[in-house]
Protein backbone atom coordinates (compact mmCIF):
# COMPACT_ATOMS: atom_id res chain seq x y z
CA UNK A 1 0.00 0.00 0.00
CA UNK A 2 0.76 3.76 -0.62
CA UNK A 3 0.31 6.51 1.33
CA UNK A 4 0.87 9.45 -1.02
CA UNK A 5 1.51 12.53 1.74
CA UNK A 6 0.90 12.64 5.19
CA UNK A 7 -3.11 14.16 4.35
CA UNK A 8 -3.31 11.83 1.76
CA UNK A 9 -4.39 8.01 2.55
CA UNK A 10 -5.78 5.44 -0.25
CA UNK A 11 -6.82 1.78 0.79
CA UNK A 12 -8.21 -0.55 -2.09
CA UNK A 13 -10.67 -2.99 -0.35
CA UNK A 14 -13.30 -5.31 -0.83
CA UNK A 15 -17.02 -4.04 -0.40
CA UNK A 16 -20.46 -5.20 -0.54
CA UNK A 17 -22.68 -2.92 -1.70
CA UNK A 18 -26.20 -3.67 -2.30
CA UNK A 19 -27.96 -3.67 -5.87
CA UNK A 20 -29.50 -0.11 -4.96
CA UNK A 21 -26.41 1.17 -5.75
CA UNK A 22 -27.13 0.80 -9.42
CA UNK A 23 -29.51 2.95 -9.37
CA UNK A 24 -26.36 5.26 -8.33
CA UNK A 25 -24.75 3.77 -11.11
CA UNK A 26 -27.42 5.13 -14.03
CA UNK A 27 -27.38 8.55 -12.18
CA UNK A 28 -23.71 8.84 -12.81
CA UNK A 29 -23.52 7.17 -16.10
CA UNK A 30 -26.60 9.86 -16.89
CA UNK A 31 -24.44 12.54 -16.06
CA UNK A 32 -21.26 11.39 -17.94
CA UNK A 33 -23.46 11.04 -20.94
CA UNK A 34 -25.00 14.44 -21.01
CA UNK A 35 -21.18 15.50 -20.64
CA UNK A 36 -20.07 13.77 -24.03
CA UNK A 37 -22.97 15.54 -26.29
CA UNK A 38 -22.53 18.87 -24.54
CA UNK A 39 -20.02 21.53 -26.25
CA UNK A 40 -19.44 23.63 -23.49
CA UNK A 41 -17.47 22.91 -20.51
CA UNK A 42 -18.63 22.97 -16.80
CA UNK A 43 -15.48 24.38 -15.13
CA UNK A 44 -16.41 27.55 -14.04
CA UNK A 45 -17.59 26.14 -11.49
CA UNK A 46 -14.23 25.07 -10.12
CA UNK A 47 -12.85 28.30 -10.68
CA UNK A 48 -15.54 29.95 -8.22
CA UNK A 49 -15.45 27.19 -5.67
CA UNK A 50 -11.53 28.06 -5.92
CA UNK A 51 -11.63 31.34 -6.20
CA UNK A 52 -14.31 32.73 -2.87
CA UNK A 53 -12.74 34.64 -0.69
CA UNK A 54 -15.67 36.71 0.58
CA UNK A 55 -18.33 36.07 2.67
CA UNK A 56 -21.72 36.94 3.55
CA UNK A 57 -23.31 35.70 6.76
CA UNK A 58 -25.67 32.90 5.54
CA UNK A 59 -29.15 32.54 6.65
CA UNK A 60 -29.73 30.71 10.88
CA UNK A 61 -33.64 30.32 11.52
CA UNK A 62 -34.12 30.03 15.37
CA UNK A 63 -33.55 26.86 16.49
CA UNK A 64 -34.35 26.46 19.95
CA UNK A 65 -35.93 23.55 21.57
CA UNK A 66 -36.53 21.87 17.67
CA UNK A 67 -33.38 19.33 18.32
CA UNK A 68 -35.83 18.06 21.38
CA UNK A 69 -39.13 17.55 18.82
CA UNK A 70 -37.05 16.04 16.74
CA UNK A 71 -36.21 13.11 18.77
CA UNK A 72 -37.26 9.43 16.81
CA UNK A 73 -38.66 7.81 19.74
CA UNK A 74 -38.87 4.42 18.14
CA UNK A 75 -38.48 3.83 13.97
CA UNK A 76 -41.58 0.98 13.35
CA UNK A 77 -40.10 -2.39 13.85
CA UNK A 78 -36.96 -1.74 15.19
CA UNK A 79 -35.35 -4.17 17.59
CA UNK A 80 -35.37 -4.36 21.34
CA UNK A 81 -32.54 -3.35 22.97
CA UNK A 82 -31.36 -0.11 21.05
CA UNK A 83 -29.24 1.71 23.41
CA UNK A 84 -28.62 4.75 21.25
CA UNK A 85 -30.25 8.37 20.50
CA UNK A 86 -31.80 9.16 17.18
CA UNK A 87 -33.45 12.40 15.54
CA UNK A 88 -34.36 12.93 12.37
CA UNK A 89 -36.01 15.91 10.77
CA UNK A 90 -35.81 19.43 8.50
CA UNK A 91 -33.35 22.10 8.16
CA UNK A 92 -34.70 25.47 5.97
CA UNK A 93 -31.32 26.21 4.00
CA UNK A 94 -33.05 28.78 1.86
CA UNK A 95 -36.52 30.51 3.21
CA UNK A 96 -37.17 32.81 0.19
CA UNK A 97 -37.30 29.44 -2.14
CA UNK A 98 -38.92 27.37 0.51
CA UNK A 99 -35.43 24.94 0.36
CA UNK A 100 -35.33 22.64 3.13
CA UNK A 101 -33.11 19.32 3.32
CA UNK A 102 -33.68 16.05 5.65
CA UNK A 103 -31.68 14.53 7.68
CA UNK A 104 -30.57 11.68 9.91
CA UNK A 105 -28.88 11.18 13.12
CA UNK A 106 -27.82 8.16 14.68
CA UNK A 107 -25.61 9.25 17.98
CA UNK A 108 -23.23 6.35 19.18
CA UNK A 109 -24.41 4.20 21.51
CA UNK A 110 -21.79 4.38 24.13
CA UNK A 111 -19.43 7.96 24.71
CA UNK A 112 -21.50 9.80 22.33
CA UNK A 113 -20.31 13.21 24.39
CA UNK A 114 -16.91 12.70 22.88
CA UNK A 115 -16.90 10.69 20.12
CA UNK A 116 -16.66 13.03 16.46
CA UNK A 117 -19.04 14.22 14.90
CA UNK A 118 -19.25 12.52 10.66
CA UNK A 119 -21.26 13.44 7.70
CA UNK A 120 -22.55 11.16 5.46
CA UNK A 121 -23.49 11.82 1.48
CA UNK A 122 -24.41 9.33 -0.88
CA UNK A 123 -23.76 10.90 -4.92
CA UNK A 124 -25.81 9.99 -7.54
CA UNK A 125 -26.31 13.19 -7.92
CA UNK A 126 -29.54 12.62 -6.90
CA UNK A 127 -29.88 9.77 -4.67
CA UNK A 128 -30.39 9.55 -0.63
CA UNK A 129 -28.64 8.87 2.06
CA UNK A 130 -31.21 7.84 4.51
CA UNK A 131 -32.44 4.84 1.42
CA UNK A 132 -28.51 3.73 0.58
CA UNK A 133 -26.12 5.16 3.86
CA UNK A 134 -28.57 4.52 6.44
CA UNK A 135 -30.39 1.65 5.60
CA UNK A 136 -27.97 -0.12 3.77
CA UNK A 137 -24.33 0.72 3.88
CA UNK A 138 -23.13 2.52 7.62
CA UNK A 139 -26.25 2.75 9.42
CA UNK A 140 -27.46 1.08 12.80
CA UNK A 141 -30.04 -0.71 11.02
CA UNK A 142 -30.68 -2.93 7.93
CA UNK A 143 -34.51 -3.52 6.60
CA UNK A 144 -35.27 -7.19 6.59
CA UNK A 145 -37.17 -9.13 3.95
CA UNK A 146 -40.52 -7.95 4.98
CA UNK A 147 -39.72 -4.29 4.48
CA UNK A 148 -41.53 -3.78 7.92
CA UNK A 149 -38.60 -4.75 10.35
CA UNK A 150 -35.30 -3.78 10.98
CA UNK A 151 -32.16 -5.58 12.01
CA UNK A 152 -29.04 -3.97 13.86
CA UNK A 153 -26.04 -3.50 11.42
CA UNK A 154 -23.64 -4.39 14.22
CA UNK A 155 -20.70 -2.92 12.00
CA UNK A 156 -22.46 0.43 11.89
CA UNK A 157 -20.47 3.80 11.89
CA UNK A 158 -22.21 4.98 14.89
CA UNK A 159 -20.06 2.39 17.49
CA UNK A 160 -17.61 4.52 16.65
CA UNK A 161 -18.83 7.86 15.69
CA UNK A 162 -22.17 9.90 15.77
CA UNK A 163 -23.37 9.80 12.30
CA UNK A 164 -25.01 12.59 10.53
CA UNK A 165 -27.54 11.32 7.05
CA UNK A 166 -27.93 14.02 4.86
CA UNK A 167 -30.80 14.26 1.91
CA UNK A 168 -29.02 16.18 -0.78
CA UNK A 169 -30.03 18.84 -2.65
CA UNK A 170 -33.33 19.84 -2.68
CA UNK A 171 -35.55 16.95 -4.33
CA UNK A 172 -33.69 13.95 -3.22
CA UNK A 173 -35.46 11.84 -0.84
CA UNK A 174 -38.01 13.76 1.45
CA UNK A 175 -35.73 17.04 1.11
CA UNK A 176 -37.46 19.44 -0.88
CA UNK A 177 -38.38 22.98 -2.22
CA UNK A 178 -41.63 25.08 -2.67
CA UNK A 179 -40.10 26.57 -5.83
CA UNK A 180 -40.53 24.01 -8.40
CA UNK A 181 -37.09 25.45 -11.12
CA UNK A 182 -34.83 24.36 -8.12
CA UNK A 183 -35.15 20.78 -8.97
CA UNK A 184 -33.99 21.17 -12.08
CA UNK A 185 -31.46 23.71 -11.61
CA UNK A 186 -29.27 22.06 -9.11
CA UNK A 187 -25.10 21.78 -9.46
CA UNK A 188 -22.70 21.36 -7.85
CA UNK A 189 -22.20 25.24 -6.15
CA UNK A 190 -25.59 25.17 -5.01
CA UNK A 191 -25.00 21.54 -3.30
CA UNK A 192 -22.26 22.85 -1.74
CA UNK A 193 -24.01 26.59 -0.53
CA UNK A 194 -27.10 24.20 0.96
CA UNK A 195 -24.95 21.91 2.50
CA UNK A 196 -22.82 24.43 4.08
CA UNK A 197 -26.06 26.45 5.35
CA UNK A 198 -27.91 23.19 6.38
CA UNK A 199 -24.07 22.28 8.91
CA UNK A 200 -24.43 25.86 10.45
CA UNK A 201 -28.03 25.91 11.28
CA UNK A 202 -28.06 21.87 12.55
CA UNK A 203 -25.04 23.01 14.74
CA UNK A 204 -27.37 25.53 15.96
CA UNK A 205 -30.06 22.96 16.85
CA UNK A 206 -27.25 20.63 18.61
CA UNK A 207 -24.64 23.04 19.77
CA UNK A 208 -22.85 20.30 21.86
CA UNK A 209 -21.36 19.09 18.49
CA UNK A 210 -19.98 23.01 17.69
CA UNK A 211 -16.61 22.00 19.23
CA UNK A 212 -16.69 18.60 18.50
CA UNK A 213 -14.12 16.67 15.63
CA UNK A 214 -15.97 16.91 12.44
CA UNK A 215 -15.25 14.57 9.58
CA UNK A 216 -17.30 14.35 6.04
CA UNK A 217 -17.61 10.57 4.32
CA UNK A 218 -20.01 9.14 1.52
CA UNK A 219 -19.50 7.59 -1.70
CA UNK A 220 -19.43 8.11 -5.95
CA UNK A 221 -20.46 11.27 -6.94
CA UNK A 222 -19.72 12.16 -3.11
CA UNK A 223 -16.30 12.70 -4.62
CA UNK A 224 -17.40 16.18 -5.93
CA UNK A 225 -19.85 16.81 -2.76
CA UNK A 226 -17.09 16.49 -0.34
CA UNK A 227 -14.01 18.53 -1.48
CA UNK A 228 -16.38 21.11 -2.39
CA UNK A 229 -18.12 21.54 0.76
CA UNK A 230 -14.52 20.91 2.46
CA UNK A 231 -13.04 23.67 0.88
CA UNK A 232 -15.85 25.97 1.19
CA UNK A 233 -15.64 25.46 5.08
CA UNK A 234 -12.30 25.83 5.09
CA UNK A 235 -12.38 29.15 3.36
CA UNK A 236 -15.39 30.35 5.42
CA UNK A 237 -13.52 29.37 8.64
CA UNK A 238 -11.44 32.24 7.77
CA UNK A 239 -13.81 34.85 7.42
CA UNK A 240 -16.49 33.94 9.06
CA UNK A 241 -17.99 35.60 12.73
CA UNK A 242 -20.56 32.77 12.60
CA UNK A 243 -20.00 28.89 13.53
CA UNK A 244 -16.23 27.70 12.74
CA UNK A 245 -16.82 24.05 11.82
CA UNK A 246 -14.07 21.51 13.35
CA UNK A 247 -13.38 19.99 9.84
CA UNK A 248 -10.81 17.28 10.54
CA UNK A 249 -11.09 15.14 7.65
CA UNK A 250 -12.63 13.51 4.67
CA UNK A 251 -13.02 9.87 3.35
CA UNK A 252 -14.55 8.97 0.24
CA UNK A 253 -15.56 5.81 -1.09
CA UNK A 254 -14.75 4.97 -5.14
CA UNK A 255 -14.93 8.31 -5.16
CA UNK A 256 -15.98 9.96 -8.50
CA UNK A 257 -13.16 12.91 -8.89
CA UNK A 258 -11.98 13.19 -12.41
CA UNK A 259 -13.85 12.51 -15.58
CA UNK A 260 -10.76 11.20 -17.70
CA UNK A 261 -9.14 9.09 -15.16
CA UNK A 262 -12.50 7.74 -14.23
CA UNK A 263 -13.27 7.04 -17.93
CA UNK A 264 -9.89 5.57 -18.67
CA UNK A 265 -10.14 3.28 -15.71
CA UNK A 266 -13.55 2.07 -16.33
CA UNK A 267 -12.84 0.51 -19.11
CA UNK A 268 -9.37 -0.87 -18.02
CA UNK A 269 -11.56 -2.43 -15.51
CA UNK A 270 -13.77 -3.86 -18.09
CA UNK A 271 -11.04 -5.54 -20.29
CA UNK A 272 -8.67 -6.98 -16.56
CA UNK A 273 -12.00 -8.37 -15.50
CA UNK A 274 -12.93 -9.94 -18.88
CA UNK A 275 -15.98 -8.25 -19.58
CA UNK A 276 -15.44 -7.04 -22.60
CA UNK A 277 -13.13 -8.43 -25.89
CA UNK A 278 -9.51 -7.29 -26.43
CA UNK A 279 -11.16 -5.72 -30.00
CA UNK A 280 -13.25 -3.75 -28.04
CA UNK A 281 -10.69 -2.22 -25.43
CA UNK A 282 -7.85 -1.64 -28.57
CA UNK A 283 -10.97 0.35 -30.10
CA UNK A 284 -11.32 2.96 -27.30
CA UNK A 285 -7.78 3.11 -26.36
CA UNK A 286 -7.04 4.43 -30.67
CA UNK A 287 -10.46 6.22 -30.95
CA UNK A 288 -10.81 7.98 -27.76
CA UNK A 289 -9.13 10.73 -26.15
CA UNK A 290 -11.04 10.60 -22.94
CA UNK A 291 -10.68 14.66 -22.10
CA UNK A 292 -14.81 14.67 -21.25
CA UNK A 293 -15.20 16.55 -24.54
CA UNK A 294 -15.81 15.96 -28.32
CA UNK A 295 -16.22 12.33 -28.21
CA UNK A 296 -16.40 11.04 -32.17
CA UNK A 297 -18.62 8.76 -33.59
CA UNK A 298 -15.91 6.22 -33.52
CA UNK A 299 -15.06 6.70 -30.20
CA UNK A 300 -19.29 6.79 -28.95
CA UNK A 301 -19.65 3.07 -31.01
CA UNK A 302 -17.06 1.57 -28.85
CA UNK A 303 -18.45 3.19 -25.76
CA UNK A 304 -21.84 1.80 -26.33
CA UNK A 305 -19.86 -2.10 -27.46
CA UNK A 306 -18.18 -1.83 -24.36
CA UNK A 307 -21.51 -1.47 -22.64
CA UNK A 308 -23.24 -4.33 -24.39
CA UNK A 309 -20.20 -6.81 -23.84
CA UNK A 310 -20.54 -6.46 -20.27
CA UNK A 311 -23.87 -6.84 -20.15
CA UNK A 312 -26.85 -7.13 -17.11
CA UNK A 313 -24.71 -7.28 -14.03
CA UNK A 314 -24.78 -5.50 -11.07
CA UNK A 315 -22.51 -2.29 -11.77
CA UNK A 316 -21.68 -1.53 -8.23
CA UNK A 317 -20.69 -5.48 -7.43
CA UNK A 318 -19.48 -7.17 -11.03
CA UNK A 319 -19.74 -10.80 -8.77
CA UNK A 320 -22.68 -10.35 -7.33
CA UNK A 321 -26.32 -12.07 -8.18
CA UNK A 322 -29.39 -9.30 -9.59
CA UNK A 323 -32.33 -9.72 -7.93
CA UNK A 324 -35.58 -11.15 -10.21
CA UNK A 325 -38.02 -11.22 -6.72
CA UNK A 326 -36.75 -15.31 -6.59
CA UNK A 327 -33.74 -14.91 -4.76
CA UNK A 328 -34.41 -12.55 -1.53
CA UNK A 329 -34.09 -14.99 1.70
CA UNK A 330 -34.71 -13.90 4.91
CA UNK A 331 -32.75 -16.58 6.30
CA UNK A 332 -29.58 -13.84 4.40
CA UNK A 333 -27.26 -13.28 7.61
CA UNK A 334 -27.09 -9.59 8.15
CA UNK A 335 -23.48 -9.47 7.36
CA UNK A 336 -24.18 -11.27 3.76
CA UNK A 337 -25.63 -9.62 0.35
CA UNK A 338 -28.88 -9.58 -0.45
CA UNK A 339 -29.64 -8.36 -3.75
CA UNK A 340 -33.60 -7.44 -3.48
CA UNK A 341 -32.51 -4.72 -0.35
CA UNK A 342 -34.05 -1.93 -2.46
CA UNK A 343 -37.07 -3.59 -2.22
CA UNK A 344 -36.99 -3.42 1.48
CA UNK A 345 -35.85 -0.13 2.25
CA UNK A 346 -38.61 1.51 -0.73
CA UNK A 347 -41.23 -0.54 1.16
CA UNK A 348 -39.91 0.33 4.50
CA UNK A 349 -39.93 4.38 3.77
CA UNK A 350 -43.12 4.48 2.36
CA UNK A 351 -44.67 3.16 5.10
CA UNK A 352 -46.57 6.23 6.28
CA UNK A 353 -45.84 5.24 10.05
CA UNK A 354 -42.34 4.78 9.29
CA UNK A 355 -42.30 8.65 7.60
CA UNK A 356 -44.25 9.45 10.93
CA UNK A 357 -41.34 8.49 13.22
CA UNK A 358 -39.09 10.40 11.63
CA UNK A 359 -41.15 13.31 11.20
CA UNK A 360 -40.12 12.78 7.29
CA UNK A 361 -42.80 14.00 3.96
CA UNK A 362 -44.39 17.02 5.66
CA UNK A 363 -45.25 18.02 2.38
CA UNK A 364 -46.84 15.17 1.43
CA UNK A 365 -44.73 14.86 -1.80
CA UNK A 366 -47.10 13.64 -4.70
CA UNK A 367 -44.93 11.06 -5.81
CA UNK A 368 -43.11 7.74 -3.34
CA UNK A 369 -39.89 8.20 -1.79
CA UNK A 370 -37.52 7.03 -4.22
CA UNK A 371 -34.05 5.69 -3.58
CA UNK A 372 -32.47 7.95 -6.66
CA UNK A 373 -34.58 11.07 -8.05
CA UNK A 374 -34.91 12.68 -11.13
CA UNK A 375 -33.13 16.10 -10.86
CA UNK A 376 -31.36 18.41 -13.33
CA UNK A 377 -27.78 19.56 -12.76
CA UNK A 378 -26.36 22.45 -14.54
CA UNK A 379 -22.79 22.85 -13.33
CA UNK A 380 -20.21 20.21 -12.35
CA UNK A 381 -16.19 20.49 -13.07
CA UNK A 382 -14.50 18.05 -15.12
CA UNK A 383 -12.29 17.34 -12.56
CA UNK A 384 -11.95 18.44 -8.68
CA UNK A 385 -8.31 17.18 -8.14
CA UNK A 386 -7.14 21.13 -7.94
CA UNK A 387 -9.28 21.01 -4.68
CA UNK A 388 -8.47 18.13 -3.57
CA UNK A 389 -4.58 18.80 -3.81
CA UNK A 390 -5.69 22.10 -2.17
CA UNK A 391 -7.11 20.40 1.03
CA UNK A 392 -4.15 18.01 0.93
CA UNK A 393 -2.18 21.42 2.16
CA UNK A 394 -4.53 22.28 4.89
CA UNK A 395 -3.72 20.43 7.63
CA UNK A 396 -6.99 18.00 7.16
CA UNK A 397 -6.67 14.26 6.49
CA UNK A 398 -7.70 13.04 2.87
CA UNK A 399 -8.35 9.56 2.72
CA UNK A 400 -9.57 7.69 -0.46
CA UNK A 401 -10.84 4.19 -0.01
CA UNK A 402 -11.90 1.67 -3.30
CA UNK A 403 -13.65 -0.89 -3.35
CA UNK A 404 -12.52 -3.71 -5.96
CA UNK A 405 -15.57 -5.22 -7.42
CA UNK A 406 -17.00 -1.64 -8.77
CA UNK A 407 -16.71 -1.32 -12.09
CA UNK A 408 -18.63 2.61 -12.51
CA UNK A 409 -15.67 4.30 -10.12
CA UNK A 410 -13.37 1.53 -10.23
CA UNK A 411 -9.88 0.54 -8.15
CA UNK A 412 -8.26 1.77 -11.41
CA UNK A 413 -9.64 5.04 -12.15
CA UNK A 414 -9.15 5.89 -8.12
CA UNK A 415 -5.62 4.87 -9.03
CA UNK A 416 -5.50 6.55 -12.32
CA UNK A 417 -6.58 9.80 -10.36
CA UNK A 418 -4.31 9.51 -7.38
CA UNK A 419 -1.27 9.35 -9.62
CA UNK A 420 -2.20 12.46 -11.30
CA UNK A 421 -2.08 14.46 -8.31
CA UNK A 422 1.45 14.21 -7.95
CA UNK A 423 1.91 13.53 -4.66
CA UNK A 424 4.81 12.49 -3.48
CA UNK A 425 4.88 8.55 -1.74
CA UNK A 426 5.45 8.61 1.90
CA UNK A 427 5.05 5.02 2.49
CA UNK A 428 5.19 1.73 0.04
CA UNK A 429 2.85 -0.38 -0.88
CA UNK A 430 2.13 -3.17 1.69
CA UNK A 431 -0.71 -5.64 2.80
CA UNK A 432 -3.67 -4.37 4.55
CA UNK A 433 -4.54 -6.33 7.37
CA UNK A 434 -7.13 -5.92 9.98
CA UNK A 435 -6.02 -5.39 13.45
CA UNK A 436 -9.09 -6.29 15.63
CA UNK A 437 -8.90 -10.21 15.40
CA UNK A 438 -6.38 -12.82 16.64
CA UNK A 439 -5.52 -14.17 12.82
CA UNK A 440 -5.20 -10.51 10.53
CA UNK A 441 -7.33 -10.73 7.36
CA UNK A 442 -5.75 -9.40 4.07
């Protein structure tokens, strides 16, 4: 293994994610796509993320005594025993366009006073992460078969850390706006702005956690969430007179950073994994140039081969099965994959006593909760490595994890991406074992 500077920490392991994920997967791939037919480039963005150095004091509604309302008593079907606090609710990050974004907190179960403080967003962009972080990935809980129960996810974040879900932007999940254009004019800077309004005013409602460690984690298209949101604390923390967030660190998970080394590795991963024919991969390697813009007609045919060689599988987990409503089991131990989890967890947060508990669809949104939603997005970078070599500077831990069995951010565009940074190698490469049992696992 590699460490690449002291901020800077990669680890390629294997993870399980569930078949939601895919629904991740299309959300990306949708995004990529409407990259390759567009002319004009989406960097500006980048250069004003980069480039703020002002500040204007963003908007704090009042938030005393809400954190107490906001309590979840008891989610429906939970099991006995739980030994930990949980709250869930809204947070108005914009009052003039009725914007308002959902969350959920799981505090740890034992310490919680001075344990850190971590943030958890799922990408997409567009999907949730109450449906995929919560109830399926980090989360205390897991949704069984029935979609009415839940059982305890005894490798949960929260034994180790207080764990913040956040519903990002507006129109993913139960977060939402009154003014209908914001759905489909959300980006990148916006995600960030919300994000950073929804941390000051939550802080507000739990002001024990103003001082505490705070550290940001999720997944995918996370990868652009999380620097930019890092870096806009960072530079608010400067000139700021309201809350100074404790940023510590940031991991990310296959994290979606740079559209060439992302495409590039993706289909690298295809051919090493034999998914698609040694004709195929020589095809894109001389026909495309993989810069996110002005993709021929050559280079588009081989793209959409490549697709069709690798055909149905789970995107997310290459080995694992799809589920066709045959193969969920209840009998599947909590620690194993079940492919038919989406099923749960949409049944499970539809359930109108369910959204009760956690004071979740005040609205009453015309439409289900959905796991991934349809939103526009009108500004994302090609690339977000300039931040990230930027927060690699400023005294924060960077840590980028990989799973090996996703082939939409694989191991080799994380590695592709890492390498262009730069950095220089503080440690080699060596086995990563775990340190918590009497035989270490590789």
């Amino acid at each position: 293994m590699k460490t690449s500077s002291s901020s800077l920490f990669i680890v390629f392991c294997i993870l399980l994610p569930s078949i939601n994920e895919a629904n991740q997967a299309s959300k990306l791939r949708e995004l990529i796509k409407s990259k390759r037919s567009s002319s004009s480039s989406s960097d500006d963005s980048l250069r004003e993320i980069l480039s703020t150095k002002s500040f204007s004091p963003v908007y704090v509604s009042p938030q005393a005594g809400m954190k107490e309302t906001e309590k979840v008593e008891e989610l429906p079907g939970q099991p006995k025993g739980v030994d930990f606090d949980q709250y869930a609710g809204y947070v108005t990050v914009d009052p003039k366009h009725g914007r308002a974004l959902f969350y959920y907190f799981a505090e740890s179960p034992q310490n919680s006073s001075s344990k850190p403080l971590v943030l958890w967003l799922n990408g997409g962009p567009g999907c949730s992460s109450l449906g995929y972080g919560a109830m399926e990935e980090v989360g205390p809980f897991r949704v069984n078969s029935d979609g009415e129960t839940l059982t305890r996810n005894y490798y949960a974040w929260n034994n180790v850390a207080n764990i913040l879900f956040l519903e990002s932007p507006a129109g993913v999940g139960f977060s939402y706006s009154n003014t209908s254009s914001d759905i489909s004019q959300n980006g990148d800077k916006r995600t960030a702005a919300d994000n950073y309004v929804f941390l000051i005013n939550w802080l507000e409602r739990f002001p024990q956690y103003k001082t505490r460690d705070f550290f940001i984690a999720g997944e995918s298209y996370a990868g652009h969430y999380i620097p930019e949101l890092a870096s806009l604390i960072l530079q608010n923390n400067k000139i700021t007179n309201q809350t100074v967030i404790n940023l510590r660190g940031v991991a990310i998970g296959n994290a979606y950073i740079d559209e060439m080394s992302n495409e590039i590795g993706l289909y690298a991963f295809y051919w090493s994994h034999a998914l698609i024919s040694d004709e195929t991969y020589n095809n894109l390697n001389s026909s495309c140039n993989f810069t996110g813009q002005d993709y021929s007609l050559i280079c588009s045919e081989a793209m959409d081969r490549a697709n069709g060689e690798s055909g149905d599988i789970d995107s997310y987990n290459i080995y694992a099965p799809l589920c066709d409503g045959s193969n969920s089991s209840s009998g599947v131990a909590m620690a194993d994959f079940d492919p038919c989890s989406d099923n749960y967890v949409y049944a499970y947060l539809n359930n109108p006593e369910v959204q009760k508990a956690l004071h979740a669809n005040v609205t009453k949104l015309p439409h289900d909760w959905e796991g991934c939603s349809d939103i526009g997005w009108t500004d994302w970078p090609d690339t977000v490595l300039p931040i990230i070599k930027e927060l690699t500077t400023s005294g924060i831990s960077f840590w980028l994890y990989s799973g090996d069995i996703d082939s939409v951010v694989p191991i080799t565009s994380t590695r592709y991406s890492i390498k262009m940074l730069g950095l220089p190698i503080k440690n080699s490469w060596r086995p990563w074992e775990t340190e918590f049992m009497s035989n270490p696992i590789i």
